[in-house]
C-alpha atoms as a PDB file:
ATOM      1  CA  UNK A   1       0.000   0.000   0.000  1.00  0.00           C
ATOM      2  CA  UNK A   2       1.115   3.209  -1.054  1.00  0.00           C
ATOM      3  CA  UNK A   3       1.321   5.182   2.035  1.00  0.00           C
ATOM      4  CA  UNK A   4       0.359   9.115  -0.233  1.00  0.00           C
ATOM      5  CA  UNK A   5      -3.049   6.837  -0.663  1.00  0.00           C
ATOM      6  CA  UNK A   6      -3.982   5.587   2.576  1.00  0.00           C
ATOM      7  CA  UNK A   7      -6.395   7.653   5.158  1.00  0.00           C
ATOM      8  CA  UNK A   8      -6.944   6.492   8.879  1.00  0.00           C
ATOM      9  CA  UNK A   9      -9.522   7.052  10.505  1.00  0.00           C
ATOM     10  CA  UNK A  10      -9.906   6.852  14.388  1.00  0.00           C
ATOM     11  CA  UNK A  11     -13.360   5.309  16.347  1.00  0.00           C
ATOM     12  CA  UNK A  12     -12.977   5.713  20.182  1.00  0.00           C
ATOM     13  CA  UNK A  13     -13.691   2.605  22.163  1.00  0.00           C
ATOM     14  CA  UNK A  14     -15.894   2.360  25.115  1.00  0.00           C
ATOM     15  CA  UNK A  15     -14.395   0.066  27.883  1.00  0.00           C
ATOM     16  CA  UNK A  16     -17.572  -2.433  27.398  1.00  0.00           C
ATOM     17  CA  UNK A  17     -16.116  -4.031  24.371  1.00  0.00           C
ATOM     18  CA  UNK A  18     -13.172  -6.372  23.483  1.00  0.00           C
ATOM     19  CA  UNK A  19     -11.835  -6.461  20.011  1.00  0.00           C
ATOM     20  CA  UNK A  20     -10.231  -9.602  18.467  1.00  0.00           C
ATOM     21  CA  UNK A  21      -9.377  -9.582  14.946  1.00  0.00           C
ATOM     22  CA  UNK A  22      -7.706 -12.391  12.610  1.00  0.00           C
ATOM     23  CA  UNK A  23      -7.010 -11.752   9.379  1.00  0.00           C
ATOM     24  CA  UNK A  24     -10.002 -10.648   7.594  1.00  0.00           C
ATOM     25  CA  UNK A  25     -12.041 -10.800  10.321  1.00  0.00           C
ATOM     26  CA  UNK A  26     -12.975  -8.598  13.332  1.00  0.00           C
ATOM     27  CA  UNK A  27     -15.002 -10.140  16.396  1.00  0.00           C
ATOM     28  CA  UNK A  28     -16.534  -7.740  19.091  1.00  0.00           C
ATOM     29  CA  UNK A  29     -17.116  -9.213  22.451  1.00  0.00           C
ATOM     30  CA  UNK A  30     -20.284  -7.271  24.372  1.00  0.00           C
ATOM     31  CA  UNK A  31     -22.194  -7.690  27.087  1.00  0.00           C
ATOM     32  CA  UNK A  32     -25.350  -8.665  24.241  1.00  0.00           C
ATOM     33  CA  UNK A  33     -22.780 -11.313  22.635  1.00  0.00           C
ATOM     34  CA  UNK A  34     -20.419 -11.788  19.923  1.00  0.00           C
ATOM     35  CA  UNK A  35     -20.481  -9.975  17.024  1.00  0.00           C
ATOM     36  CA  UNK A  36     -18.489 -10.817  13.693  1.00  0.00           C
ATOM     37  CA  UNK A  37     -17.558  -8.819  10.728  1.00  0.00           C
ATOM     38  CA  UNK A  38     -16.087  -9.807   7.588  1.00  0.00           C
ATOM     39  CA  UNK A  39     -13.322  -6.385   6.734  1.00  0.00           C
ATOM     40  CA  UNK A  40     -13.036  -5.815   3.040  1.00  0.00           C
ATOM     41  CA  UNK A  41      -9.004  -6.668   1.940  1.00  0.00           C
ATOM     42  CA  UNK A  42      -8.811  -2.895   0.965  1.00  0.00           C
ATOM     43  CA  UNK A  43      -9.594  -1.613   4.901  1.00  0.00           C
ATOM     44  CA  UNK A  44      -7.055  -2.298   7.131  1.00  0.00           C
ATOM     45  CA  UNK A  45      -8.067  -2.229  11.464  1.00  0.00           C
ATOM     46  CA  UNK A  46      -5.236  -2.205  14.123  1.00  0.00           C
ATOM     47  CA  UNK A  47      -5.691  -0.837  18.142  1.00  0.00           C
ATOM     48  CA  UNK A  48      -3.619   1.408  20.071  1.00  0.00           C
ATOM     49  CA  UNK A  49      -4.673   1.944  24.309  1.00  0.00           C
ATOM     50  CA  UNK A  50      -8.443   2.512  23.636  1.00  0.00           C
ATOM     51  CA  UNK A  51      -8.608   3.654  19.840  1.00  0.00           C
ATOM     52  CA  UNK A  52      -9.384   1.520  16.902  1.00  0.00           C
ATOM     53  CA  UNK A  53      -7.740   2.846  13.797  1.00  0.00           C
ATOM     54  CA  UNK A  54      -9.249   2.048  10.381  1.00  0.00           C
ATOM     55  CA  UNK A  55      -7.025   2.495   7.154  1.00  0.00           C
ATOM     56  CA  UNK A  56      -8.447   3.051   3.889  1.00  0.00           C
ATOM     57  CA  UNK A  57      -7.085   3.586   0.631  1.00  0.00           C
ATOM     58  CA  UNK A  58      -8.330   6.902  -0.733  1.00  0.00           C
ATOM     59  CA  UNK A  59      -8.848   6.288  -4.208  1.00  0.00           C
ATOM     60  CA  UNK A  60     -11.693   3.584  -2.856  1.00  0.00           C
ATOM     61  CA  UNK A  61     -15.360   4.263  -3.240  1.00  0.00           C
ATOM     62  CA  UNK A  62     -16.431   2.522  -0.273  1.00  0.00           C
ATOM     63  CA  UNK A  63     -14.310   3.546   2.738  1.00  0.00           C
ATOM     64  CA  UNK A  64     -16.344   6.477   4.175  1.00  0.00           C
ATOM     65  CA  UNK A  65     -19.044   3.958   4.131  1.00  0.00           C
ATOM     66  CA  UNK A  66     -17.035   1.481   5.987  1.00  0.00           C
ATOM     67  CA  UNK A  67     -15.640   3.641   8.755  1.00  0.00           C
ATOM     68  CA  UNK A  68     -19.350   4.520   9.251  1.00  0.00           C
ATOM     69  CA  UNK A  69     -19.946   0.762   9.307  1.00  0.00           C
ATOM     70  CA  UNK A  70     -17.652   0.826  11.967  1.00  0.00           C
ATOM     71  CA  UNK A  71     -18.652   3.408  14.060  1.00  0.00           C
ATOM     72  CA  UNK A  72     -22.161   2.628  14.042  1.00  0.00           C
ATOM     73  CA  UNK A  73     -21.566  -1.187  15.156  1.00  0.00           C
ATOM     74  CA  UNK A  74     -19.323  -0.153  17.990  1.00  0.00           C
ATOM     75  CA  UNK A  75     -21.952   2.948  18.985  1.00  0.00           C
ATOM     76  CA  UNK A  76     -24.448  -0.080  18.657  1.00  0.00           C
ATOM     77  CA  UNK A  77     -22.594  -2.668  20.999  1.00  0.00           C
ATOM     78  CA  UNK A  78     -21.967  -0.115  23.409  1.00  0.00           C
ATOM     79  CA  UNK A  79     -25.740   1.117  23.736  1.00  0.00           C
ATOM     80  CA  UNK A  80     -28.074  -0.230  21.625  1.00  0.00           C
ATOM     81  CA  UNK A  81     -29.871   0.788  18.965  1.00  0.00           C
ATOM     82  CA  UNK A  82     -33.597   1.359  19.572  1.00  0.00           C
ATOM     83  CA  UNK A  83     -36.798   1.833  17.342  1.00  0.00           C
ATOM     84  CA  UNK A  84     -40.390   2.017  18.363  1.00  0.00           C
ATOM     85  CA  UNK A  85     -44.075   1.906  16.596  1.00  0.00           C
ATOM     86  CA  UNK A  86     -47.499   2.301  17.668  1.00  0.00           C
ATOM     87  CA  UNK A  87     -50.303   0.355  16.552  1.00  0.00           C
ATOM     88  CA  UNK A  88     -52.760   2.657  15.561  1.00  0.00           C
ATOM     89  CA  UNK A  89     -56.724   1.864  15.453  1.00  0.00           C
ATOM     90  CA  UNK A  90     -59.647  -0.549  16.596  1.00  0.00           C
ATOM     91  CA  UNK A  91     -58.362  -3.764  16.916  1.00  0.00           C
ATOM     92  CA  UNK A  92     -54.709  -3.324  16.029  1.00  0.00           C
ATOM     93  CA  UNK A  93     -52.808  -5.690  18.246  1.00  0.00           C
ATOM     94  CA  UNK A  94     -49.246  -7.381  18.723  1.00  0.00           C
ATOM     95  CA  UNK A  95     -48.403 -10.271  20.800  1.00  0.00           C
ATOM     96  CA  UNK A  96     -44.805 -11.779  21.402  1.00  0.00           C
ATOM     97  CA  UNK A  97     -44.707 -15.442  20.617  1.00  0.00           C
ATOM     98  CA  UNK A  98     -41.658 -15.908  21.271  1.00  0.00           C
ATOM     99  CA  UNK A  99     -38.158 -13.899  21.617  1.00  0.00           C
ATOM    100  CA  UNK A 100     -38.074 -13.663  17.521  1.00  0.00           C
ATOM    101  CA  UNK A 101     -41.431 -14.404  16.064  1.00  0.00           C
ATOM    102  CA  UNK A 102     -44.206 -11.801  16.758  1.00  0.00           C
ATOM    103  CA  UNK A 103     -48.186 -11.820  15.824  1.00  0.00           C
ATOM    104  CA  UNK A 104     -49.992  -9.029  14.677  1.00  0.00           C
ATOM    105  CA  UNK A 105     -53.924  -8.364  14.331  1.00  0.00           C
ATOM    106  CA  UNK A 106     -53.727  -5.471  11.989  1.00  0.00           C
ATOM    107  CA  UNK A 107     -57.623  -5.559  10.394  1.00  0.00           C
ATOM    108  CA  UNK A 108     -56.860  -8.307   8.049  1.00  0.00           C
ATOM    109  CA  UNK A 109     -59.103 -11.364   8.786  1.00  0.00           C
ATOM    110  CA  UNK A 110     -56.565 -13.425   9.457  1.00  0.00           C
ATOM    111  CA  UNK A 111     -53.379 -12.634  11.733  1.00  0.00           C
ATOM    112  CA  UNK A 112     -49.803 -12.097  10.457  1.00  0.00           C
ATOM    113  CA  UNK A 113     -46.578 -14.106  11.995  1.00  0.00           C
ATOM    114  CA  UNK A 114     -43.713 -12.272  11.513  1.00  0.00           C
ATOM    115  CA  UNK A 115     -40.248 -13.445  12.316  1.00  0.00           C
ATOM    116  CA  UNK A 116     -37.654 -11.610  13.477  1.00  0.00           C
ATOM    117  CA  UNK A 117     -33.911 -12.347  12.614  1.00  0.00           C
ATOM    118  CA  UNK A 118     -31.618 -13.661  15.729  1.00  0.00           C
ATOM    119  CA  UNK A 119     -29.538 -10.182  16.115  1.00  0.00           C
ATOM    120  CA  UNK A 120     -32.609  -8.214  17.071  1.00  0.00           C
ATOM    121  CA  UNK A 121     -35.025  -8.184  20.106  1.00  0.00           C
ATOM    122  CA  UNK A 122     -38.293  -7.805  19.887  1.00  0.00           C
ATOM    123  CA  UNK A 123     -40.454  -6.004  22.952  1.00  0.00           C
ATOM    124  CA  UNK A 124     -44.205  -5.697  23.133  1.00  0.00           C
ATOM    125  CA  UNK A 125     -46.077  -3.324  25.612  1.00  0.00           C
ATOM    126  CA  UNK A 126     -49.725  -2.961  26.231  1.00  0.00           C
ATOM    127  CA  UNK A 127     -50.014  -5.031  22.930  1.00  0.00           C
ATOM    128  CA  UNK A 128     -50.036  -1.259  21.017  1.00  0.00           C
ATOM    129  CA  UNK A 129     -45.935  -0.783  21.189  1.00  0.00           C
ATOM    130  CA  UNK A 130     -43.474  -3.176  19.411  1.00  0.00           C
ATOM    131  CA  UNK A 131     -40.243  -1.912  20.679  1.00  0.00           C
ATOM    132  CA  UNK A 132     -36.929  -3.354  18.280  1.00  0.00           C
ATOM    133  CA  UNK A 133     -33.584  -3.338  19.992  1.00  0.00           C
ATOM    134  CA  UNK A 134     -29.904  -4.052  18.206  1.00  0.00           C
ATOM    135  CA  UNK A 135     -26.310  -3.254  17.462  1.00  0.00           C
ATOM    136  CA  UNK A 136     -26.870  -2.952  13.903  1.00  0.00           C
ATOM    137  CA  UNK A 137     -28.527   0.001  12.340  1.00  0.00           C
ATOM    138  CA  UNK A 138     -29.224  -1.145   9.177  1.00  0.00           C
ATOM    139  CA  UNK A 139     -30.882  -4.245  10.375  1.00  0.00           C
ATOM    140  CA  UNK A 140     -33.027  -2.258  12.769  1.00  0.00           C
ATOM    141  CA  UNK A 141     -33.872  -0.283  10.104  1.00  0.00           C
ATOM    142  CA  UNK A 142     -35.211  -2.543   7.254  1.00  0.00           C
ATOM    143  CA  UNK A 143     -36.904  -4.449  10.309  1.00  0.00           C
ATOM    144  CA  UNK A 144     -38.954  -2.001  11.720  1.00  0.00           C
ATOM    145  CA  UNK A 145     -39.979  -0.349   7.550  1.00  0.00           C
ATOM    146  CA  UNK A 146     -41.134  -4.388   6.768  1.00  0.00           C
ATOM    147  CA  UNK A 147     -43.061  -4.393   9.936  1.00  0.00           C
ATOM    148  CA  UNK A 148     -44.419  -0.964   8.768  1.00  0.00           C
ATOM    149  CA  UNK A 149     -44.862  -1.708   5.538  1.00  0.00           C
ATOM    150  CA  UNK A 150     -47.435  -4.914   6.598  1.00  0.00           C
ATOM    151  CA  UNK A 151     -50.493  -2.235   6.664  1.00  0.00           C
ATOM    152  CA  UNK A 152     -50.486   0.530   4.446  1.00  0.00           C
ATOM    153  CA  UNK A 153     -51.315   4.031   7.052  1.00  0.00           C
ATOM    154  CA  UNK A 154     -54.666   5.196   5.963  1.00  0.00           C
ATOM    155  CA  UNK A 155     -54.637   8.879   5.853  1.00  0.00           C
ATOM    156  CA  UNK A 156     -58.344   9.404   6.699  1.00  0.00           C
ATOM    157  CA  UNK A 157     -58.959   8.014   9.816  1.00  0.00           C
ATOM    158  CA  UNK A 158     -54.827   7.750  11.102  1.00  0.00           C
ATOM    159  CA  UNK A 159     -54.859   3.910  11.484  1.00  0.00           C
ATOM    160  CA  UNK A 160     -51.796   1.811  10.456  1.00  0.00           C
ATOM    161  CA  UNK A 161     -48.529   0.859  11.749  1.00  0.00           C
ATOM    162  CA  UNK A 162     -46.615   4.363  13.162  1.00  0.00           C
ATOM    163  CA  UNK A 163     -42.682   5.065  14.091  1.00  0.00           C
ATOM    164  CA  UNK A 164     -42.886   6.330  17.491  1.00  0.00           C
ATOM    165  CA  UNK A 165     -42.672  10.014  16.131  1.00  0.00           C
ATOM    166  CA  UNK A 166     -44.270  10.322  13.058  1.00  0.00           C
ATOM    167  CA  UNK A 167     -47.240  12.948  12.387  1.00  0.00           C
ATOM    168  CA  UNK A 168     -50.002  12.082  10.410  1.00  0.00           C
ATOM    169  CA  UNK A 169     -51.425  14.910   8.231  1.00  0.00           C
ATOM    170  CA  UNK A 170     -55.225  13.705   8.002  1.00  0.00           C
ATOM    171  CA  UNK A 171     -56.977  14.105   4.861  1.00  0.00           C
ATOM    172  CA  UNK A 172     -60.778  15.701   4.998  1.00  0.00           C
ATOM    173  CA  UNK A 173     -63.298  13.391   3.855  1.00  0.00           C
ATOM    174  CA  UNK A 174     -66.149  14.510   1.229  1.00  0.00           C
ATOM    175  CA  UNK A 175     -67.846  17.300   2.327  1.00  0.00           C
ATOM    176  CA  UNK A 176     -71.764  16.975   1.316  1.00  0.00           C
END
């Protein structure tokens, strides 16, 4: 590697996680578990006293993305990640089957089982809030826009699936 090329970038570690890495491979050690990435042959990690130092050749596409791959999986196994919705109308219920598979009564005339993959947890209060925990972002992410995506919102009367914060701008109805 030409050393005019290379950029380093340096992520702060919290004292909560261990670091192993082994040739193309990186494994964090948290108190949720193990985590293990696969590091692209272009990226190169080494630690110094509580820093983790990620080089990157500049001329490649990819390595902003991959430092904030990085950052946001060590952010994540430090405190996790966190993502709420409401169930919003008559009816509209969630139960917890079990720690990855979760039932929802969402006004179709059956009920829907969705599964949830291993790396996320999956909360349920007063059968209205699914709350979706995890160290990775992106996971969390696409997780909690499927669940959404089950019941299209219906912008007259405000029922659907909801992110914790979202607004609903009602439509008016026909006026007579």
């Amino acid at each position: 590697m030409n050393i005019k090329n290379l950029e380093t970038k340096i992520i702060f570690l919290p004292k909560n996680i261990e670091i192993y890495k082994k040739q193309f491979n990186l494994l964090l050690k948290t108190k949720y578990g193990y985590i293990k990435l696969n590091i692209p042959k272009n990226v190169n990690i080494y630690l110094k006293n509580s820093y983790l130092y990620v080089d990157i050749l500049n001329n490649d596409k990819n390595g902003k993305t991959w430092e904030i791959i990085f950052r946001n999986i060590i952010n994540g196994c430090s405190r996790q990640y966190l993502n709420r919705l409401n169930l919003k109308g008559v009816g509209y219920k969630a139960f917890l089957k079990s720690k990855d598979n979760l039932e929802l009564k969402i006004g179709y005339s059956h009920t829907i089982d969705f599964s949830v993959k291993s790396a996320l947890t999956v909360d349920v209060f007063k059968n209205l809030i699914i709350q979706l925990n995890s160290p990775f972002k992106d996971q969390l992410g696409l997780t909690a826009s499927s669940l959404k995506s089950l019941k299209k919102v219906d912008m007259y009367k405000g029922k659907g699936i909801l992110y914790k914060r979202e607004k609903l701008n009602l439509k008016t109805g026909k006026k007579a």
